[in-house]
N, C-alpha and C. Protein backbone atom coordinates (compact mmCIF):
# COMPACT_ATOMS: atom_id res chain seq x y z
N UNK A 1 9.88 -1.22 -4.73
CA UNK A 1 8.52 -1.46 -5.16
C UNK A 1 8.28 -0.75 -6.48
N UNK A 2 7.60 -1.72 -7.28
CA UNK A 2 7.21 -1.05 -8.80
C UNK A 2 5.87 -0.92 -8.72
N UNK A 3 5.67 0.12 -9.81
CA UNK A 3 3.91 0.45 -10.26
C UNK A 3 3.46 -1.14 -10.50
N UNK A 4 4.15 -1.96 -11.23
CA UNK A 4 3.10 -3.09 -11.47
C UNK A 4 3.07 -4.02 -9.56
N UNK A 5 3.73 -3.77 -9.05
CA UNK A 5 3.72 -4.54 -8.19
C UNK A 5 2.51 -3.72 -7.31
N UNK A 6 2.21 -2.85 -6.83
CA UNK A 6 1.00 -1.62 -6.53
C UNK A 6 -0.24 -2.36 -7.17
N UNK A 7 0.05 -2.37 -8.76
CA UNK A 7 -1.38 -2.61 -9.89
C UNK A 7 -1.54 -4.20 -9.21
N UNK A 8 -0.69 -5.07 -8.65
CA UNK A 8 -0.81 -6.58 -8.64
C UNK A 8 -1.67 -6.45 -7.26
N UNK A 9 -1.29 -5.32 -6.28
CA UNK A 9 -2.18 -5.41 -5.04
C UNK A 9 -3.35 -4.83 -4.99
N UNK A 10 -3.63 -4.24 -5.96
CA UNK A 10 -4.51 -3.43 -6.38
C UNK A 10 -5.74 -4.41 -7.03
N UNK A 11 -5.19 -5.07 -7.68
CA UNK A 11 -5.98 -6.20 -8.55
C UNK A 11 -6.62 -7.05 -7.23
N UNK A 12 -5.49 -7.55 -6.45
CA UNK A 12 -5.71 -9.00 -5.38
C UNK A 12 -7.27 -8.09 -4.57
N UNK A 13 -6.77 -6.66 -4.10
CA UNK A 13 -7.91 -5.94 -3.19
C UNK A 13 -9.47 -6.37 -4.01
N UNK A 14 -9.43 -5.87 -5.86
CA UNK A 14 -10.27 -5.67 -6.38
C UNK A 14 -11.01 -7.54 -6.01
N UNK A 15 -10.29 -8.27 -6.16
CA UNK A 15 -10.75 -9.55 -6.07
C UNK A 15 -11.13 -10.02 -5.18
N UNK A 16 -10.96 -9.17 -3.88
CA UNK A 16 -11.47 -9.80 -2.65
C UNK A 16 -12.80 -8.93 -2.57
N UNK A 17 -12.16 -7.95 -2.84
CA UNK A 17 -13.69 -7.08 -2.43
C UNK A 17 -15.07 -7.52 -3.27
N UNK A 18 -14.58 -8.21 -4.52
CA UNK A 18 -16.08 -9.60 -4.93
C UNK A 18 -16.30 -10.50 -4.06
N UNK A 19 -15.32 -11.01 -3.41
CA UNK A 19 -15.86 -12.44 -3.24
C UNK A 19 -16.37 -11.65 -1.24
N UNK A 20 -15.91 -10.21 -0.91
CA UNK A 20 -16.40 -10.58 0.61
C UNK A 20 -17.90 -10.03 0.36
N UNK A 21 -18.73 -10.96 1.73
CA UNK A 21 -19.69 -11.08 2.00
C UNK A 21 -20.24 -10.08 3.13
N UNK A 22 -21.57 -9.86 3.50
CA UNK A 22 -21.37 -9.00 4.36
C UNK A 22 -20.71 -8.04 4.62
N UNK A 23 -20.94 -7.29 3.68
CA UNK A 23 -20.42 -6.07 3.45
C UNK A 23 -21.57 -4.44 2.63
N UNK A 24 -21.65 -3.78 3.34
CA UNK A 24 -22.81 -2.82 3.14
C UNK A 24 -22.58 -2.26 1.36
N UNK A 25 -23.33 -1.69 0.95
CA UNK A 25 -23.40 -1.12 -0.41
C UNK A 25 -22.30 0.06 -0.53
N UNK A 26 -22.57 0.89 0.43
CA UNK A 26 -21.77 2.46 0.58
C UNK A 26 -20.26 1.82 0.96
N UNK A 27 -20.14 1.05 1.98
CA UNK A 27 -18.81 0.67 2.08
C UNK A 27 -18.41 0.09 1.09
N UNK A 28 -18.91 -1.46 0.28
CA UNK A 28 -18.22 -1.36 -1.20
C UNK A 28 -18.06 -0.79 -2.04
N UNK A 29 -19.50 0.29 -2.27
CA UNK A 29 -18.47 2.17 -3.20
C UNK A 29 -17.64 2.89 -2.51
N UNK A 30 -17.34 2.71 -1.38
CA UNK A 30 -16.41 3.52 -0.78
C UNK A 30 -15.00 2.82 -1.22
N UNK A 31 -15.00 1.72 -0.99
CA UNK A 31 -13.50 1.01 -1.20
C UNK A 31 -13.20 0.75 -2.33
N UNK A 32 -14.34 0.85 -3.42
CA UNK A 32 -14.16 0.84 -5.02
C UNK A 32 -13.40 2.27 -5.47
N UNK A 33 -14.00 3.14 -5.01
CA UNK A 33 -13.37 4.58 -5.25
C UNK A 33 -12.41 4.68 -4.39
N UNK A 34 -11.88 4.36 -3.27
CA UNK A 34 -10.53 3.97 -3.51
C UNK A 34 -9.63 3.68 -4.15
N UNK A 35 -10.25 2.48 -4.45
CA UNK A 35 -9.21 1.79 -5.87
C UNK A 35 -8.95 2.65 -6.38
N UNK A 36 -9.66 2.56 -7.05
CA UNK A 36 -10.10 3.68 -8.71
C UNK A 36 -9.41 4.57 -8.60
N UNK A 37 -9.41 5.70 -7.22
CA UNK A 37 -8.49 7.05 -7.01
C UNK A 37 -7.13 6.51 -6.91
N UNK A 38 -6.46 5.35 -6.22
CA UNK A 38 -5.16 4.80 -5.58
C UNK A 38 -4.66 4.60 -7.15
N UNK A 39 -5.47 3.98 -8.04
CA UNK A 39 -4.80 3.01 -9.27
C UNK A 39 -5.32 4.06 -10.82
N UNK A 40 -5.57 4.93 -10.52
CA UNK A 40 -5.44 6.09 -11.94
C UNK A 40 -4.05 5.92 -12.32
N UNK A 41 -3.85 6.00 -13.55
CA UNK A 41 -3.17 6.42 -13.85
C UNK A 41 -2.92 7.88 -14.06
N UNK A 42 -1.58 8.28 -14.31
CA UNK A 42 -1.60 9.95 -14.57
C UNK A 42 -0.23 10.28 -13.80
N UNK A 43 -0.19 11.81 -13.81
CA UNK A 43 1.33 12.53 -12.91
C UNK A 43 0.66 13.18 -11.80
N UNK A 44 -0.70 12.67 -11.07
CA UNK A 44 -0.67 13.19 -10.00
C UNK A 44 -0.27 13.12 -8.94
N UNK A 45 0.88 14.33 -8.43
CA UNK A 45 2.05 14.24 -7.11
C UNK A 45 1.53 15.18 -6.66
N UNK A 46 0.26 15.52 -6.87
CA UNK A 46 -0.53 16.95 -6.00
C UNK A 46 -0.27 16.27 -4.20
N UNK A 47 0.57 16.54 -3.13
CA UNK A 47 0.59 16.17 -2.37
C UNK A 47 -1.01 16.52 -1.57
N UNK A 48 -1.32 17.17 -1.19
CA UNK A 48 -2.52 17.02 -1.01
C UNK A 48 -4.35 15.46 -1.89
N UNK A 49 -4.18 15.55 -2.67
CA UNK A 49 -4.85 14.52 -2.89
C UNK A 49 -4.04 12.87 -2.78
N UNK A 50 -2.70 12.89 -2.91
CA UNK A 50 -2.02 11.71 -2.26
C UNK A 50 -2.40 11.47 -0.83
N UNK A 51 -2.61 12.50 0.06
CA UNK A 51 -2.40 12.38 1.20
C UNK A 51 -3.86 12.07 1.81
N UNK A 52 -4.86 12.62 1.07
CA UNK A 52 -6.12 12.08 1.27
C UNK A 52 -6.24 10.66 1.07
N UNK A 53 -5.73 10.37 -0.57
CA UNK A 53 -6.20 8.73 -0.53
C UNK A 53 -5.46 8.01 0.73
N UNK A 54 -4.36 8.75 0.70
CA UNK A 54 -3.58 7.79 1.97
C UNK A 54 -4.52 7.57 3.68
N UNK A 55 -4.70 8.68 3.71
CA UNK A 55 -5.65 9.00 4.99
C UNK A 55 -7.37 7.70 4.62
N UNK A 56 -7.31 8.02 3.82
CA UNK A 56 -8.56 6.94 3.04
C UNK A 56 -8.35 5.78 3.26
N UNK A 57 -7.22 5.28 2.78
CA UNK A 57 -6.10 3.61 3.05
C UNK A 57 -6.93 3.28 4.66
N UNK A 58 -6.26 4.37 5.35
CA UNK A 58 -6.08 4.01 6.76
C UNK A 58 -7.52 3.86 7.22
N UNK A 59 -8.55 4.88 7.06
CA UNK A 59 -10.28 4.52 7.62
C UNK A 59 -10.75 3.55 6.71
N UNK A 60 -9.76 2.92 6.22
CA UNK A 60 -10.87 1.27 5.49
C UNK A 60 -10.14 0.34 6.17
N UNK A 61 -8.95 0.32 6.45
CA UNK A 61 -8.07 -0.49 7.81
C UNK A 61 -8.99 -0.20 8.93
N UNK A 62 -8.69 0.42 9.21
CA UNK A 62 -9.67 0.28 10.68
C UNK A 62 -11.15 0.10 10.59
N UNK A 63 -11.79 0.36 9.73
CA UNK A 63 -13.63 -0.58 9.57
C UNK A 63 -13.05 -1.51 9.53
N UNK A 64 -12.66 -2.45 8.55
CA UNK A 64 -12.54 -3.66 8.09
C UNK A 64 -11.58 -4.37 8.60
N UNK A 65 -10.54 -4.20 9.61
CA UNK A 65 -9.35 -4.67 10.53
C UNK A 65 -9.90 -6.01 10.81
N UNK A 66 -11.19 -6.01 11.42
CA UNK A 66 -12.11 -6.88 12.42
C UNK A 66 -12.92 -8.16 11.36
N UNK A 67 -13.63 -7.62 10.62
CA UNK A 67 -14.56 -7.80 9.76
C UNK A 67 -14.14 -8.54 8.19
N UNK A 68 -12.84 -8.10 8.02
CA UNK A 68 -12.58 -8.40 6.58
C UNK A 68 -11.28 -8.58 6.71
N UNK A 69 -9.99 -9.42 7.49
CA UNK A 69 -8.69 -9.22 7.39
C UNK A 69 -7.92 -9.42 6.18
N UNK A 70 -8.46 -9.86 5.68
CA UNK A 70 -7.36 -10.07 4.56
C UNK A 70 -7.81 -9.12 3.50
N UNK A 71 -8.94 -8.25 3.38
CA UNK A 71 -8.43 -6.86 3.07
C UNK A 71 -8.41 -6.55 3.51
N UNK A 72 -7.80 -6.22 5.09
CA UNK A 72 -7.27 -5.41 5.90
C UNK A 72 -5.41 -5.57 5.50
N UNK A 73 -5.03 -6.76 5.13
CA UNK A 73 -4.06 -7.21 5.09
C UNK A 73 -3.34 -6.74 3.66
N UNK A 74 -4.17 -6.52 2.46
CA UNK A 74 -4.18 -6.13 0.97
C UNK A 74 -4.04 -4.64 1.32
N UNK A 75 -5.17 -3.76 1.91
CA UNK A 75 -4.61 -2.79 2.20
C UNK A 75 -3.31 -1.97 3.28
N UNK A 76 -2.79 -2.76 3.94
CA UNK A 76 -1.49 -2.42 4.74
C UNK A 76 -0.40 -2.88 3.32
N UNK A 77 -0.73 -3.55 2.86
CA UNK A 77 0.67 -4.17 2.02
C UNK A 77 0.68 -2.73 0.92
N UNK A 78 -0.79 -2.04 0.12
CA UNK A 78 -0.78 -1.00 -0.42
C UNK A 78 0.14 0.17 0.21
N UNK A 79 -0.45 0.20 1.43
CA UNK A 79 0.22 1.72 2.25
C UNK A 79 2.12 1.31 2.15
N UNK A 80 2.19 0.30 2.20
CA UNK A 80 3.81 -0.03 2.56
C UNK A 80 4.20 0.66 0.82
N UNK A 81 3.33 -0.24 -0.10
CA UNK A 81 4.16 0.20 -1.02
C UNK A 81 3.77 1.55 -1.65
N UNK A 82 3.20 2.19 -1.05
CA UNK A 82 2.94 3.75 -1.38
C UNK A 82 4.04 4.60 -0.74
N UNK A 83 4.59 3.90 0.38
CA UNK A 83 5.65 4.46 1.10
C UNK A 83 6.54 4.29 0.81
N UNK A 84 7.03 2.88 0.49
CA UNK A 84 8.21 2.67 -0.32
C UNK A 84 8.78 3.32 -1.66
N UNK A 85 7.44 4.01 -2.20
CA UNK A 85 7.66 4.77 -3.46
C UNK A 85 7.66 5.79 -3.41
N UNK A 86 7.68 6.45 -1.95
CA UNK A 86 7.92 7.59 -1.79
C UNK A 86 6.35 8.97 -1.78
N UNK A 87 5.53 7.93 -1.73
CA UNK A 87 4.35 8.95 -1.55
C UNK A 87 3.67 8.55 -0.20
């Protein structure tokens, strides 16, 4: 897995999270700052704030598992390739 391939799931998330409906205000800033934290650029390997966004990944999987699958589905494909890259 490459950074652009991350930035390509990153993008698909950003695009769903326009078009879904029914969806509260705080939860779409919540999953925006996601992004935003997941897709900075920079050298942050502070294992501790990796491990938060990661922990973050996972409580927007489980709200939205039910409600929103296919960003439920955008975000599992993220976590794979966060893992695959070794964070």
């Amino acid at each position: 897995m490459s950074n652009s391939d991350l930035h390509a799931a990153l993008e698909r998330l950003r695009q769903e999270l326009a078009t879904m409906s029914g969806l509260d205000a705080a939860s779409r800033q919540r999953l925006q700052a996601l992004l935003d934290g997941i897709g900075a650029d920079g050298d942050e390997h502070e294992t501790t704030g990796l491990e938060r966004r990661i922990d973050a990944v996972h409580e927007a999987i489980e709200e939205f598992e039910v409600t929103h699958p296919r960003a439920t589905a955008i975000l599992n494909d993220i976590l794979v390739m966060l893992s695959n890259m070794g964070i």
